[in-house]
PDB file of N, CA and C in Angstrom:
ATOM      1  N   UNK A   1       0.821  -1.189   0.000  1.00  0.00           N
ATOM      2  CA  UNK A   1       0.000   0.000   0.000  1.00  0.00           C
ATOM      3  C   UNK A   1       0.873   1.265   0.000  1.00  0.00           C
ATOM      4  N   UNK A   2       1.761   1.144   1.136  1.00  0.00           N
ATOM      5  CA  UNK A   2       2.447   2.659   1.081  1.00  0.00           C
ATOM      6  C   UNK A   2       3.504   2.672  -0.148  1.00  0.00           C
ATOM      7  N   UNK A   3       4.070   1.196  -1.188  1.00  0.00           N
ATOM      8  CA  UNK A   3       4.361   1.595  -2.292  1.00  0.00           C
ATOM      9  C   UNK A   3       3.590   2.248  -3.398  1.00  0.00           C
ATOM     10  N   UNK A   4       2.586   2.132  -3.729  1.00  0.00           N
ATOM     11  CA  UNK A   4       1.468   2.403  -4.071  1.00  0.00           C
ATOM     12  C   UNK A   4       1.499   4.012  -4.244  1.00  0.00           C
ATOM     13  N   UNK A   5       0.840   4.380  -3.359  1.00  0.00           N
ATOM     14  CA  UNK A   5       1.264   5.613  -2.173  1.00  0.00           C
ATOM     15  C   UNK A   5       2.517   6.558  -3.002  1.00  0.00           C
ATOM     16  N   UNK A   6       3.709   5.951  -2.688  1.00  0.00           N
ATOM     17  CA  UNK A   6       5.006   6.723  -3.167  1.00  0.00           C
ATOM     18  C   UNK A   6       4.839   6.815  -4.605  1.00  0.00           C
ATOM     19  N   UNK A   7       4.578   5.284  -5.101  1.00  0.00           N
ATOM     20  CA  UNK A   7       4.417   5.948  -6.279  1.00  0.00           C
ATOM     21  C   UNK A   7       3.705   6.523  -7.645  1.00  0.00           C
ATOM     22  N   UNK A   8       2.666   6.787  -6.780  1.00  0.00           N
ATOM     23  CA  UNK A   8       1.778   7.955  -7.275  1.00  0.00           C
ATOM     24  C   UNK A   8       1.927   9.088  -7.402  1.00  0.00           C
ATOM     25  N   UNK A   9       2.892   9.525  -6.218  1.00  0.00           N
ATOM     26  CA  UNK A   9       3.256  10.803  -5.874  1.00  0.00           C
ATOM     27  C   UNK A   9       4.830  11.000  -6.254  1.00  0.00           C
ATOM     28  N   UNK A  10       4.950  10.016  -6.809  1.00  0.00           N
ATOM     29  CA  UNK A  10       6.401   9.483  -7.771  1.00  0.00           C
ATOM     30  C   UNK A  10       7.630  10.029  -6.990  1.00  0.00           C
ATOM     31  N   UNK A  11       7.706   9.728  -6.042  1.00  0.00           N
ATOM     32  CA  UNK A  11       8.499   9.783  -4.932  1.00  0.00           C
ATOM     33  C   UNK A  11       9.478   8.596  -4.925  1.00  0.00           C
ATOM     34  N   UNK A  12      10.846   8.953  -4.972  1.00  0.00           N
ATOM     35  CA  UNK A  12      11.786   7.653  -4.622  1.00  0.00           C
ATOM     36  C   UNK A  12      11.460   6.770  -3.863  1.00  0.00           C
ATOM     37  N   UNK A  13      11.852   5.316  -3.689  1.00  0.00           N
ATOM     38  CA  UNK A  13      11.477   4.574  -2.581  1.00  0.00           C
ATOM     39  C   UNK A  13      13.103   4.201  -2.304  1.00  0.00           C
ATOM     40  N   UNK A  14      13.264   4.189  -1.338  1.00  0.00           N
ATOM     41  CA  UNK A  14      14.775   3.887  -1.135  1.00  0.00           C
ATOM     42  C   UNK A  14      14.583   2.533  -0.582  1.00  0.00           C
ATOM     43  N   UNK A  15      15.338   1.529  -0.649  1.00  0.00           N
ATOM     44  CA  UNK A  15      15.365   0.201  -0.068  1.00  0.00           C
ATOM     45  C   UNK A  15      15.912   0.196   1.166  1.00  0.00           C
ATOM     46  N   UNK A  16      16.550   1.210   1.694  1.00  0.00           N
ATOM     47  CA  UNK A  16      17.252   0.938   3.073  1.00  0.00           C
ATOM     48  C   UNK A  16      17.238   2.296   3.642  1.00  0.00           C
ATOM     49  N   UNK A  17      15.630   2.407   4.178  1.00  0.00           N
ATOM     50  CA  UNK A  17      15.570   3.345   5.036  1.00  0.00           C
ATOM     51  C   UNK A  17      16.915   4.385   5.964  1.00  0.00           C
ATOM     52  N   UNK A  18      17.743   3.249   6.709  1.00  0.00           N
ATOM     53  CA  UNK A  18      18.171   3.769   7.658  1.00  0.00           C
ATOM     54  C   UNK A  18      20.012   4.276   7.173  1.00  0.00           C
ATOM     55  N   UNK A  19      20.127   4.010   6.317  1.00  0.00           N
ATOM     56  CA  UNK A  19      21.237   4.384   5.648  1.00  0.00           C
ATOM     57  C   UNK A  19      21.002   4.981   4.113  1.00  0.00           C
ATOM     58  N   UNK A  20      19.835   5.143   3.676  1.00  0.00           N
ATOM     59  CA  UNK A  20      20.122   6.134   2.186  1.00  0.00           C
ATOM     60  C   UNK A  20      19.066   7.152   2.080  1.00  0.00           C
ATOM     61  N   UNK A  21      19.299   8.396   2.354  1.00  0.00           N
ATOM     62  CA  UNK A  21      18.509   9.796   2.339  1.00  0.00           C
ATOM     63  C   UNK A  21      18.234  10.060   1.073  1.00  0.00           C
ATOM     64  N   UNK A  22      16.695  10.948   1.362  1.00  0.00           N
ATOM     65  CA  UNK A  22      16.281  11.225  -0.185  1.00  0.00           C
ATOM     66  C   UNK A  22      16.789  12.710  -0.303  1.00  0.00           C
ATOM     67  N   UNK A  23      17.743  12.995  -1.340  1.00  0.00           N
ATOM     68  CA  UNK A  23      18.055  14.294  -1.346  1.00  0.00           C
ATOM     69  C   UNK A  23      17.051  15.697  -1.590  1.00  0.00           C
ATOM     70  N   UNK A  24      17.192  16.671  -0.419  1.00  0.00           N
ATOM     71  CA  UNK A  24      15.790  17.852  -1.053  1.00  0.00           C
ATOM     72  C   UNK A  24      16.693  18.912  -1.613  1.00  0.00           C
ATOM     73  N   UNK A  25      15.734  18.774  -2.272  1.00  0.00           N
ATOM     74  CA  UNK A  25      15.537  20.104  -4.272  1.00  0.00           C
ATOM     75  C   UNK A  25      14.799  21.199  -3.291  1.00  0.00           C
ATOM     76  N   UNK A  26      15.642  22.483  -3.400  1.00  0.00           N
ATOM     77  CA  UNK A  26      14.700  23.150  -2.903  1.00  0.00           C
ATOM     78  C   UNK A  26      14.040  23.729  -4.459  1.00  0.00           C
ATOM     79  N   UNK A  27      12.924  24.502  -4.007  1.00  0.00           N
ATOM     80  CA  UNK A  27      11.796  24.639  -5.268  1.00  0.00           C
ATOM     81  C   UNK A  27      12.557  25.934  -5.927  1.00  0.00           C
ATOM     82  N   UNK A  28      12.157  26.131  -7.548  1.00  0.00           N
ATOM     83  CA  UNK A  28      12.508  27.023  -8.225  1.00  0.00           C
ATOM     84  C   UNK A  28      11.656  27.999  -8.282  1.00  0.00           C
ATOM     85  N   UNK A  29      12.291  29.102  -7.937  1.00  0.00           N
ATOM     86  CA  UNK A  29      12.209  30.804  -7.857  1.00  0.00           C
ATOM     87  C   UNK A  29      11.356  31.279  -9.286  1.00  0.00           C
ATOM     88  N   UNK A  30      10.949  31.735  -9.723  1.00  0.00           N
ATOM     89  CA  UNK A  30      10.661  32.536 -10.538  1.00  0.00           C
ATOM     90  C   UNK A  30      11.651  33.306 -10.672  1.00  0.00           C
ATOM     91  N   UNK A  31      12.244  34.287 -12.429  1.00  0.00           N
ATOM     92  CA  UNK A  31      12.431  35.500 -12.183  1.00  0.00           C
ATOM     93  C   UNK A  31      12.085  36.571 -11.225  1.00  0.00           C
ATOM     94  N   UNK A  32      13.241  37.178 -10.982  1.00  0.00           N
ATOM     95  CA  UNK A  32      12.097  38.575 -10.379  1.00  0.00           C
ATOM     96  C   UNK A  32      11.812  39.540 -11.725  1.00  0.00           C
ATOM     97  N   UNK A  33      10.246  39.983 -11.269  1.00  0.00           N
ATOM     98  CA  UNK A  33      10.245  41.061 -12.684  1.00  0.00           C
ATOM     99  C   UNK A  33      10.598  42.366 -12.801  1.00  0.00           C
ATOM    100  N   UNK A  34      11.201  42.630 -14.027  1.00  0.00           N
ATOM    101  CA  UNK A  34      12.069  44.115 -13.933  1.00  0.00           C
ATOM    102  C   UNK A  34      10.729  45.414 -13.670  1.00  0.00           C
ATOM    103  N   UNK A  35      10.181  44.578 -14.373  1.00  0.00           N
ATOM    104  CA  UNK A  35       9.121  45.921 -14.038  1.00  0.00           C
ATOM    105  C   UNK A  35       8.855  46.426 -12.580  1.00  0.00           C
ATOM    106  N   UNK A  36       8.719  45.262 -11.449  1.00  0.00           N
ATOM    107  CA  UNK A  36       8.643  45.966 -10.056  1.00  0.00           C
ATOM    108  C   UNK A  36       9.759  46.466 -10.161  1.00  0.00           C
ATOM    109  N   UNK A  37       9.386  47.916  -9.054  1.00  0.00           N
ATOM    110  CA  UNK A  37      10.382  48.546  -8.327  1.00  0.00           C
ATOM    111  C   UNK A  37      10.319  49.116  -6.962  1.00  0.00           C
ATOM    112  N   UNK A  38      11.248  48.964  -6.403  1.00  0.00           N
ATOM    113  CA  UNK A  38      10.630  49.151  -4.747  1.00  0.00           C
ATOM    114  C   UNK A  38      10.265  50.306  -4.549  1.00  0.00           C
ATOM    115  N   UNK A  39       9.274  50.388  -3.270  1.00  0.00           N
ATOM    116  CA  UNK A  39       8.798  51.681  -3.175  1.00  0.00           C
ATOM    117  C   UNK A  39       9.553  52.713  -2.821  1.00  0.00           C
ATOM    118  N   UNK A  40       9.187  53.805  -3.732  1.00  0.00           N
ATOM    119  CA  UNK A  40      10.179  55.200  -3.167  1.00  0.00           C
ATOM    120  C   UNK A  40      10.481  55.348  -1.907  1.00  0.00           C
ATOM    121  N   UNK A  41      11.614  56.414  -1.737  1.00  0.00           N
ATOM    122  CA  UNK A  41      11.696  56.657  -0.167  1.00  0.00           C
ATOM    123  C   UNK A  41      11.804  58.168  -0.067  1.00  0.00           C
ATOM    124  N   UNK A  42      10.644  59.026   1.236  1.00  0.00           N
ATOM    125  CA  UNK A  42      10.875  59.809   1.632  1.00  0.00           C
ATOM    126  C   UNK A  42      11.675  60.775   2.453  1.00  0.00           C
ATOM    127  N   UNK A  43      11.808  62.083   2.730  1.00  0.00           N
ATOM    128  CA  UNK A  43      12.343  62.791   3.542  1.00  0.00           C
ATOM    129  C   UNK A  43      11.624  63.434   4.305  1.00  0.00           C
ATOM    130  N   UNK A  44      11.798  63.695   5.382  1.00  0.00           N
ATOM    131  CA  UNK A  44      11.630  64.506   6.324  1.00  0.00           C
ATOM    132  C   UNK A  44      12.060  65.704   6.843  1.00  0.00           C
ATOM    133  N   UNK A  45      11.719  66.794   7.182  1.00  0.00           N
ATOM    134  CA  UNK A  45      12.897  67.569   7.400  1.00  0.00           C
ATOM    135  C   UNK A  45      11.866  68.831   8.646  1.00  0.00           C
ATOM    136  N   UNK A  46      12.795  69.045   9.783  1.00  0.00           N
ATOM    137  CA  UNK A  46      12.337  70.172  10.302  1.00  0.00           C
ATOM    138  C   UNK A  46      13.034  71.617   9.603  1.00  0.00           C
ATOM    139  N   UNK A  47      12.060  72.813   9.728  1.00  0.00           N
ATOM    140  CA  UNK A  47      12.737  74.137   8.610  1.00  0.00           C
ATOM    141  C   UNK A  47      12.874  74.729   9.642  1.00  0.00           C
ATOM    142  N   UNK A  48      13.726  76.107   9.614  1.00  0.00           N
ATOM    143  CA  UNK A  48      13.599  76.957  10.748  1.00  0.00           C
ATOM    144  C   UNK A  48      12.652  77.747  10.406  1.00  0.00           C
ATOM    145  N   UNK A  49      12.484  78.196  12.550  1.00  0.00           N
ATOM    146  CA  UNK A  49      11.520  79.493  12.402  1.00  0.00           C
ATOM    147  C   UNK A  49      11.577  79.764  13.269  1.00  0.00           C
ATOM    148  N   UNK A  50      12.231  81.210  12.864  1.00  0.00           N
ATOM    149  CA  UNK A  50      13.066  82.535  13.989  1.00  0.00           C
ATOM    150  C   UNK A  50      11.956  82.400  15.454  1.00  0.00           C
ATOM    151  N   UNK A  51      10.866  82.315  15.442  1.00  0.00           N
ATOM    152  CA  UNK A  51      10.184  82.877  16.579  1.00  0.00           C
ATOM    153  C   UNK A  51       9.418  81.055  17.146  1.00  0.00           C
ATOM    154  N   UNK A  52      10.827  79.796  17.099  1.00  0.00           N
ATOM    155  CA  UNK A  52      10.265  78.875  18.011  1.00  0.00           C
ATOM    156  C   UNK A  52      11.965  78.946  18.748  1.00  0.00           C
ATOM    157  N   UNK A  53      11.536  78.413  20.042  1.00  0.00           N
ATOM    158  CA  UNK A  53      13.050  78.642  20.913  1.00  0.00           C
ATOM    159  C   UNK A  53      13.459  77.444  20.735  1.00  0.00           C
ATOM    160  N   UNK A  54      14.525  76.926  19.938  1.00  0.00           N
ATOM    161  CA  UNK A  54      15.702  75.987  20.203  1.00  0.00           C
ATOM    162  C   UNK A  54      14.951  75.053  21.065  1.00  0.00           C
ATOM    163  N   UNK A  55      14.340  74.910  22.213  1.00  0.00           N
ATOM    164  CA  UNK A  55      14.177  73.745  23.633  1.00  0.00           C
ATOM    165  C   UNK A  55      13.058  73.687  23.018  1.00  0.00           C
ATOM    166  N   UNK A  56      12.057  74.091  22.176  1.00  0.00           N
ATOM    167  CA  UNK A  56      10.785  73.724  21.921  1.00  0.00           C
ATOM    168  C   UNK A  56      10.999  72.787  20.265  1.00  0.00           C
ATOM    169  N   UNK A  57      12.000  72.759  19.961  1.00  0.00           N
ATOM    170  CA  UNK A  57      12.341  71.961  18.775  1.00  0.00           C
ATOM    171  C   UNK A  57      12.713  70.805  19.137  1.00  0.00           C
ATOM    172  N   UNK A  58      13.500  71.248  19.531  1.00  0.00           N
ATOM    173  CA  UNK A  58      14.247  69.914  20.443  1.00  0.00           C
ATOM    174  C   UNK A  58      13.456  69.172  21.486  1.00  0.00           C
ATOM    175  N   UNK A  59      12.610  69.487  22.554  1.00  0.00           N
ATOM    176  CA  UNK A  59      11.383  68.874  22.812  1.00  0.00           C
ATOM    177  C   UNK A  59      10.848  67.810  21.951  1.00  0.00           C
ATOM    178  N   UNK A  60      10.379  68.550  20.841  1.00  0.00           N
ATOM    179  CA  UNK A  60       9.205  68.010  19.753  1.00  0.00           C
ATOM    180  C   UNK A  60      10.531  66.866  19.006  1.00  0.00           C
ATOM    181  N   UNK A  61      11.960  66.942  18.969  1.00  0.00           N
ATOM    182  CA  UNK A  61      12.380  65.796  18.010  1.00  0.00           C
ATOM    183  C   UNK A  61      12.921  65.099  18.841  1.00  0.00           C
ATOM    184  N   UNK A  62      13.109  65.225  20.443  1.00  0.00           N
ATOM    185  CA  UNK A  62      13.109  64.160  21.555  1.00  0.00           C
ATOM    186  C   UNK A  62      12.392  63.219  21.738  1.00  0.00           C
ATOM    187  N   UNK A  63      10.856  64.061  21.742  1.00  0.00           N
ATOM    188  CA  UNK A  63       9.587  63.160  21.919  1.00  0.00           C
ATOM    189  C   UNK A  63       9.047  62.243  20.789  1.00  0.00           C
ATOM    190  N   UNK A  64       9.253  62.785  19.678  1.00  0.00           N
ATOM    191  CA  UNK A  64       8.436  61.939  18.254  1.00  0.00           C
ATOM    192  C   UNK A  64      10.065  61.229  18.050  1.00  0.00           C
ATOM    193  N   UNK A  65      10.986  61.569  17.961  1.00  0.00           N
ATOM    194  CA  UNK A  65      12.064  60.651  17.003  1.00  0.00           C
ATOM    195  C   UNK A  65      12.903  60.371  17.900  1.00  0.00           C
ATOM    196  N   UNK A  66      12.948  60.046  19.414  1.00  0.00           N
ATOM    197  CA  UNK A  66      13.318  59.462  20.390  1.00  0.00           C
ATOM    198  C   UNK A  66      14.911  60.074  20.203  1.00  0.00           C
ATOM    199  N   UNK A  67      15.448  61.284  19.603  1.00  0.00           N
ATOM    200  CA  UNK A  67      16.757  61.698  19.551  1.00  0.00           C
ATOM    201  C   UNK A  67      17.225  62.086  20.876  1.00  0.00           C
ATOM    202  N   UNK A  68      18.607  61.849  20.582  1.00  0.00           N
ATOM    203  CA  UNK A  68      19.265  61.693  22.204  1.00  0.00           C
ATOM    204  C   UNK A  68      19.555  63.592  22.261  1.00  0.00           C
ATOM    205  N   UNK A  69      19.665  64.396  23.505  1.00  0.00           N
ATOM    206  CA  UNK A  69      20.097  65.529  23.348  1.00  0.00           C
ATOM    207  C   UNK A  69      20.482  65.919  22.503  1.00  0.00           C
ATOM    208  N   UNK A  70      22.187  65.493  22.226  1.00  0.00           N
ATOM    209  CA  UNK A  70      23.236  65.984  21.527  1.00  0.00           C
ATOM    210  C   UNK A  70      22.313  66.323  20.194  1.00  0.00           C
ATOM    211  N   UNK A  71      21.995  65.091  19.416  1.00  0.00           N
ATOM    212  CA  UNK A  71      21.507  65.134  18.471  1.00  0.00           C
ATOM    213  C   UNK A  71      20.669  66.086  17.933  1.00  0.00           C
ATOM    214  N   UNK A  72      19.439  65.946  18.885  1.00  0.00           N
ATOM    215  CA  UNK A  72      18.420  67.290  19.034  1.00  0.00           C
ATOM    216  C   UNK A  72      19.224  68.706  18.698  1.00  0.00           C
ATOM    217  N   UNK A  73      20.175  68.667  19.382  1.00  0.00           N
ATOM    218  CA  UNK A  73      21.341  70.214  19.081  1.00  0.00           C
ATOM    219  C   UNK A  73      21.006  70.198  18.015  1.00  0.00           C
ATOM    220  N   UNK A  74      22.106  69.469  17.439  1.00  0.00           N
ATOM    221  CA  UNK A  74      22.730  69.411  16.480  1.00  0.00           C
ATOM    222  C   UNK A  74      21.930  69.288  15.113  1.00  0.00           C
ATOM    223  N   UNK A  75      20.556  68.701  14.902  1.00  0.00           N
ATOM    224  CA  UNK A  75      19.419  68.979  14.017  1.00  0.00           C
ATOM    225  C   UNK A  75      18.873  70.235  14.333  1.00  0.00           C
ATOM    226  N   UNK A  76      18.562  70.837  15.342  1.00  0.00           N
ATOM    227  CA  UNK A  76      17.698  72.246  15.084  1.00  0.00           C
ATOM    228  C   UNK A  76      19.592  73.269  15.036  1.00  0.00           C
ATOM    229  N   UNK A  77      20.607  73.133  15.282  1.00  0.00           N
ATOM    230  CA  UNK A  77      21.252  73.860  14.676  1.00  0.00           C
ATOM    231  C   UNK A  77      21.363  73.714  13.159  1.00  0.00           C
ATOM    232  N   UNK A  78      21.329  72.620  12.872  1.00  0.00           N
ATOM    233  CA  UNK A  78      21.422  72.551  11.219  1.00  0.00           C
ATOM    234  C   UNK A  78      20.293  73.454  10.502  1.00  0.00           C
ATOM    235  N   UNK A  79      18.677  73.253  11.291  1.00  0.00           N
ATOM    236  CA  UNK A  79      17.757  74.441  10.903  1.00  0.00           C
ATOM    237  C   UNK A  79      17.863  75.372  10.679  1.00  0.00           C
ATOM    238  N   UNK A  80      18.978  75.896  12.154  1.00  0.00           N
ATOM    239  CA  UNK A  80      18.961  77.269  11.975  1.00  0.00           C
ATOM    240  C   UNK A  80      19.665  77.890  10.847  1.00  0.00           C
ATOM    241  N   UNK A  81      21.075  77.185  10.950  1.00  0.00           N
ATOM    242  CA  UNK A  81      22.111  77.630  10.334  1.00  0.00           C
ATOM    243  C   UNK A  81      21.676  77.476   8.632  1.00  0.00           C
ATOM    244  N   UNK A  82      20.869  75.920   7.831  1.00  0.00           N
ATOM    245  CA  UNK A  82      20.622  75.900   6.464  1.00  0.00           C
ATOM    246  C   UNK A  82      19.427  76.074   6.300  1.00  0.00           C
ATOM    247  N   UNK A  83      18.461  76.061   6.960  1.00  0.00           N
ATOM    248  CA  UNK A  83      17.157  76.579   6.500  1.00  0.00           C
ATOM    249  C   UNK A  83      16.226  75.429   7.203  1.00  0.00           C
ATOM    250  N   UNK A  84      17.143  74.075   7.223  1.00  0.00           N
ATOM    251  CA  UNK A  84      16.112  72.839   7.176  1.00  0.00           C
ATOM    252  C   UNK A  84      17.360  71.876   7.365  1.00  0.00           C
ATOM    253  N   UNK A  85      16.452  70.799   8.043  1.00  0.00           N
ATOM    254  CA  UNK A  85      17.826  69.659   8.743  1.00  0.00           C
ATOM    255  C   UNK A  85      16.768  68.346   8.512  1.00  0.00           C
ATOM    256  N   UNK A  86      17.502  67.126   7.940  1.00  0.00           N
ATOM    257  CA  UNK A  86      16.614  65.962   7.520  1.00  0.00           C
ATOM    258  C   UNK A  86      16.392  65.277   9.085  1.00  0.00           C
ATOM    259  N   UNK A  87      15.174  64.702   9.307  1.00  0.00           N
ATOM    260  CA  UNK A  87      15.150  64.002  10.570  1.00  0.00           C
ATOM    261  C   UNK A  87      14.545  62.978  10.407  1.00  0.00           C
ATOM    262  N   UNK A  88      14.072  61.922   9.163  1.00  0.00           N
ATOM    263  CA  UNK A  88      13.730  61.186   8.697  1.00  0.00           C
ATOM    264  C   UNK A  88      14.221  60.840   7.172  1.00  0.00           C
ATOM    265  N   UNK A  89      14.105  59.387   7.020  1.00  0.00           N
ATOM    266  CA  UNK A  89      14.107  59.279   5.368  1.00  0.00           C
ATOM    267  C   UNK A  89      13.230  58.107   5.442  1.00  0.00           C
ATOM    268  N   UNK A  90      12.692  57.241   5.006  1.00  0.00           N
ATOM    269  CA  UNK A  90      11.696  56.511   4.709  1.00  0.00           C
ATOM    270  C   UNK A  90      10.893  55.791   3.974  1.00  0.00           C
ATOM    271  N   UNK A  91       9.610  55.391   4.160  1.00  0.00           N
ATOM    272  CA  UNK A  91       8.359  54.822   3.315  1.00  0.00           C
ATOM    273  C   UNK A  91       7.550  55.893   3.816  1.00  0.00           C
ATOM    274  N   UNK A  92       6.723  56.384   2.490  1.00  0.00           N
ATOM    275  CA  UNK A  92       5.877  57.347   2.343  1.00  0.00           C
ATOM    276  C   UNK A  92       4.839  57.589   4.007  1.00  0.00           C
ATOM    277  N   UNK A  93       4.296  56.397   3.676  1.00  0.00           N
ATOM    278  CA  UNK A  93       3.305  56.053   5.131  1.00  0.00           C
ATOM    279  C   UNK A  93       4.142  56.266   6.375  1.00  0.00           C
ATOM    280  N   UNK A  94       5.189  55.936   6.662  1.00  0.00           N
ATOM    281  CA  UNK A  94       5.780  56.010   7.742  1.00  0.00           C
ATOM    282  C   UNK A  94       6.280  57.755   8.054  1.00  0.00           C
ATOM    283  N   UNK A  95       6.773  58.170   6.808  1.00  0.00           N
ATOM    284  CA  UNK A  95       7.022  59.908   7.207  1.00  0.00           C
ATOM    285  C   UNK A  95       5.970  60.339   6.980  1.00  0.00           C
ATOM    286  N   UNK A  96       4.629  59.851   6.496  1.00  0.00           N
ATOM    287  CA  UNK A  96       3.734  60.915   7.106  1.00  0.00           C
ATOM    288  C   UNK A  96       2.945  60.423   8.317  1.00  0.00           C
ATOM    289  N   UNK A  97       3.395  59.553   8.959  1.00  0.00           N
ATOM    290  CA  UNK A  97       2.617  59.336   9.914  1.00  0.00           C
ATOM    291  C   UNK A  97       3.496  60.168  11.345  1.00  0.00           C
ATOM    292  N   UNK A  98       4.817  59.871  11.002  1.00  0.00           N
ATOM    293  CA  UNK A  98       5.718  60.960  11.728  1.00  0.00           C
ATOM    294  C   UNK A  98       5.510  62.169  11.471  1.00  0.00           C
ATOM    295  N   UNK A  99       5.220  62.574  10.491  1.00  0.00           N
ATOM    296  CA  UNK A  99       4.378  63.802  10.516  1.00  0.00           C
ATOM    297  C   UNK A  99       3.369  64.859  11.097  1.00  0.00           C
ATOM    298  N   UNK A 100       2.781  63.365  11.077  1.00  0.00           N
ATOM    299  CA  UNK A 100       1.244  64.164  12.097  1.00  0.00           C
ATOM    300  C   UNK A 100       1.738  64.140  13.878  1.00  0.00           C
ATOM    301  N   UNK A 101       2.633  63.000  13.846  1.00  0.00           N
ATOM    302  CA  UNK A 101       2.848  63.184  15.276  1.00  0.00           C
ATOM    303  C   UNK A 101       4.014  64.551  15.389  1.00  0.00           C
ATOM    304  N   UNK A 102       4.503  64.938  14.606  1.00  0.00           N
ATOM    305  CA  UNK A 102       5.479  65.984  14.920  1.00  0.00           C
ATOM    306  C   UNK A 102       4.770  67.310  15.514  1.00  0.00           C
ATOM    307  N   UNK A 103       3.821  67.519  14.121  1.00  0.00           N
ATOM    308  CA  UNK A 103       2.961  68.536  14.444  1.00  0.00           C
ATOM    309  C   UNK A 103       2.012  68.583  15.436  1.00  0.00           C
ATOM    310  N   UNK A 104       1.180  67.538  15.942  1.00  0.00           N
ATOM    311  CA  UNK A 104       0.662  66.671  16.773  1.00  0.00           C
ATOM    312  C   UNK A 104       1.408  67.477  18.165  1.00  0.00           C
ATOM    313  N   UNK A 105       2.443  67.001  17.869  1.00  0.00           N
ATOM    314  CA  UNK A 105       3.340  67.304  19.557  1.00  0.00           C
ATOM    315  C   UNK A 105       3.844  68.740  19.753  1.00  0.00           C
ATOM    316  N   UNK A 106       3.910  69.525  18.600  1.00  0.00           N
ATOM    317  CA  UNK A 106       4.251  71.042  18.761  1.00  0.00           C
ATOM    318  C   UNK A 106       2.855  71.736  19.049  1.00  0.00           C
ATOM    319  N   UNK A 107       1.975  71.415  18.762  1.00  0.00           N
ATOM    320  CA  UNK A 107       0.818  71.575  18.761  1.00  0.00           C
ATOM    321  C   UNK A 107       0.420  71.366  20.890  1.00  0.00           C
ATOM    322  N   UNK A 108       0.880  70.147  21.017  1.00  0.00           N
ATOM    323  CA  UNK A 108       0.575  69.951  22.524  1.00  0.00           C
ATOM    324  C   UNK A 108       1.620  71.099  23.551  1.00  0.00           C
ATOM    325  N   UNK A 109       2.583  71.680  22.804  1.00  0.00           N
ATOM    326  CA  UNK A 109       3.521  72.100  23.784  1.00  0.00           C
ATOM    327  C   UNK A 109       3.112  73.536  23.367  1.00  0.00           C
ATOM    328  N   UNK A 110       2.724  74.216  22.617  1.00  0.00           N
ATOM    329  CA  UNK A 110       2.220  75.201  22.636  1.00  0.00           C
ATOM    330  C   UNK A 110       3.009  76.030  21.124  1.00  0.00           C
ATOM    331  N   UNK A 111       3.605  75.323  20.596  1.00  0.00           N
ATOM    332  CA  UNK A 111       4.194  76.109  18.937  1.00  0.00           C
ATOM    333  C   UNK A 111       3.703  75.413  18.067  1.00  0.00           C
ATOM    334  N   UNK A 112       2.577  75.358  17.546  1.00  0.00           N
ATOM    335  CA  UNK A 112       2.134  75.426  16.113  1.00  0.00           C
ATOM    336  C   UNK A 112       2.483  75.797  15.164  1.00  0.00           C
ATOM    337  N   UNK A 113       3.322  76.795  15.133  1.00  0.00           N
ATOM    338  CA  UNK A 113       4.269  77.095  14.070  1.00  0.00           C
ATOM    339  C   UNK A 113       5.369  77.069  13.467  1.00  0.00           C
ATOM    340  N   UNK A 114       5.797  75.402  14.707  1.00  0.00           N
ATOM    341  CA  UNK A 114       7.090  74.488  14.239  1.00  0.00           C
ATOM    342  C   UNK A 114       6.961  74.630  12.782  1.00  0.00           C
ATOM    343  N   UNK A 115       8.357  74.218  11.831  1.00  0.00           N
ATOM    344  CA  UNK A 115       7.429  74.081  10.743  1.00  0.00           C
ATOM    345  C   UNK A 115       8.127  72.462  10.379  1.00  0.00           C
ATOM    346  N   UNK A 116       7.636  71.768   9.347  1.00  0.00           N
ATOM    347  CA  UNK A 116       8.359  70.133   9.179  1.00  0.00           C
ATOM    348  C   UNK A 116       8.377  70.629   7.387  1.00  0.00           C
ATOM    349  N   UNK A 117       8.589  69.844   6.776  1.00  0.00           N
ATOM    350  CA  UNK A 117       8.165  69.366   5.200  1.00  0.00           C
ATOM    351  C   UNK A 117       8.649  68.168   4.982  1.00  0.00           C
ATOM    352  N   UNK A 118       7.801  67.446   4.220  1.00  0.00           N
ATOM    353  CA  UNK A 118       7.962  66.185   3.584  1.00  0.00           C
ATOM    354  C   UNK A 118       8.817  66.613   1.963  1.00  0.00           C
ATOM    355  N   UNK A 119       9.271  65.297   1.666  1.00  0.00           N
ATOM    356  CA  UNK A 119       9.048  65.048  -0.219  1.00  0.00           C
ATOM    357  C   UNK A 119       9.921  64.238  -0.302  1.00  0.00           C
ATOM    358  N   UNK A 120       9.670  63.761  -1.403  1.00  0.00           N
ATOM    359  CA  UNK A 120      10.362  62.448  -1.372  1.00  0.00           C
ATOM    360  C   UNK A 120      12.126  62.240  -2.411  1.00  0.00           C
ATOM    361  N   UNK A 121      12.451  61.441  -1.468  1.00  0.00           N
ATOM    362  CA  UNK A 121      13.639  61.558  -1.755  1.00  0.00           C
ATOM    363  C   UNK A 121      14.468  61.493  -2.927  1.00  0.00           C
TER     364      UNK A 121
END
């Protein structure tokens, strides 16, 4: 019966179980197709703006992007000094969902007029 069985499903039968292994084939891949392409990736960026104080930036990229102090500096100085400092790069969904929490959280601390911008990279 269980020859039967094997070979229906045309499966080797080995005569000596305990000394001869059936070798595994792993299965064949498809091409990948040229036409996919992975999904773009975004940026993030806080901009400056003369009338938020340094500790209220840094607050807001402590709290949403878990940055350590130093860091925090060192991104809202980049604001100040070029206009705009990247604090994300990404999947679309993911920087704008950091998004809403950025604004979200300047919004709770009392500057709404942090400013952020997206676009993609």
């Amino acid at each position: 019966m269980i020859d039967q069985l094997l070979a229906i499903l045309a499966l080797p039968v080995a005569q000596d179980q305990s000394t001869t292994e059936t070798p595994v084939v792993p299965p064949k891949l498809a091409p990948a197709d040229p036409e996919v392409k992975p999904p773009s990736l975004w940026n993030m960026y806080v901009l400056n703006a003369d009338d938020v104080a340094f500790e209220e930036v840094q607050e807001v990229l402590a709290t949403v992007f878990s940055f350590s102090a130093e860091k925090c500096h060192q991104v809202a100085m980049t604001a100040h000094e070029q206009g705009r400092a990247l604090v994300l790069n990404g999947a679309k969904d993911l920087v704008e969902s950091k998004l809403a929490q950025a604004r979200a959280e300047a919004n709770k601390i009392g500057c709404p007029q942090l400013p952020f911008s997206i676009e993609e990279a």
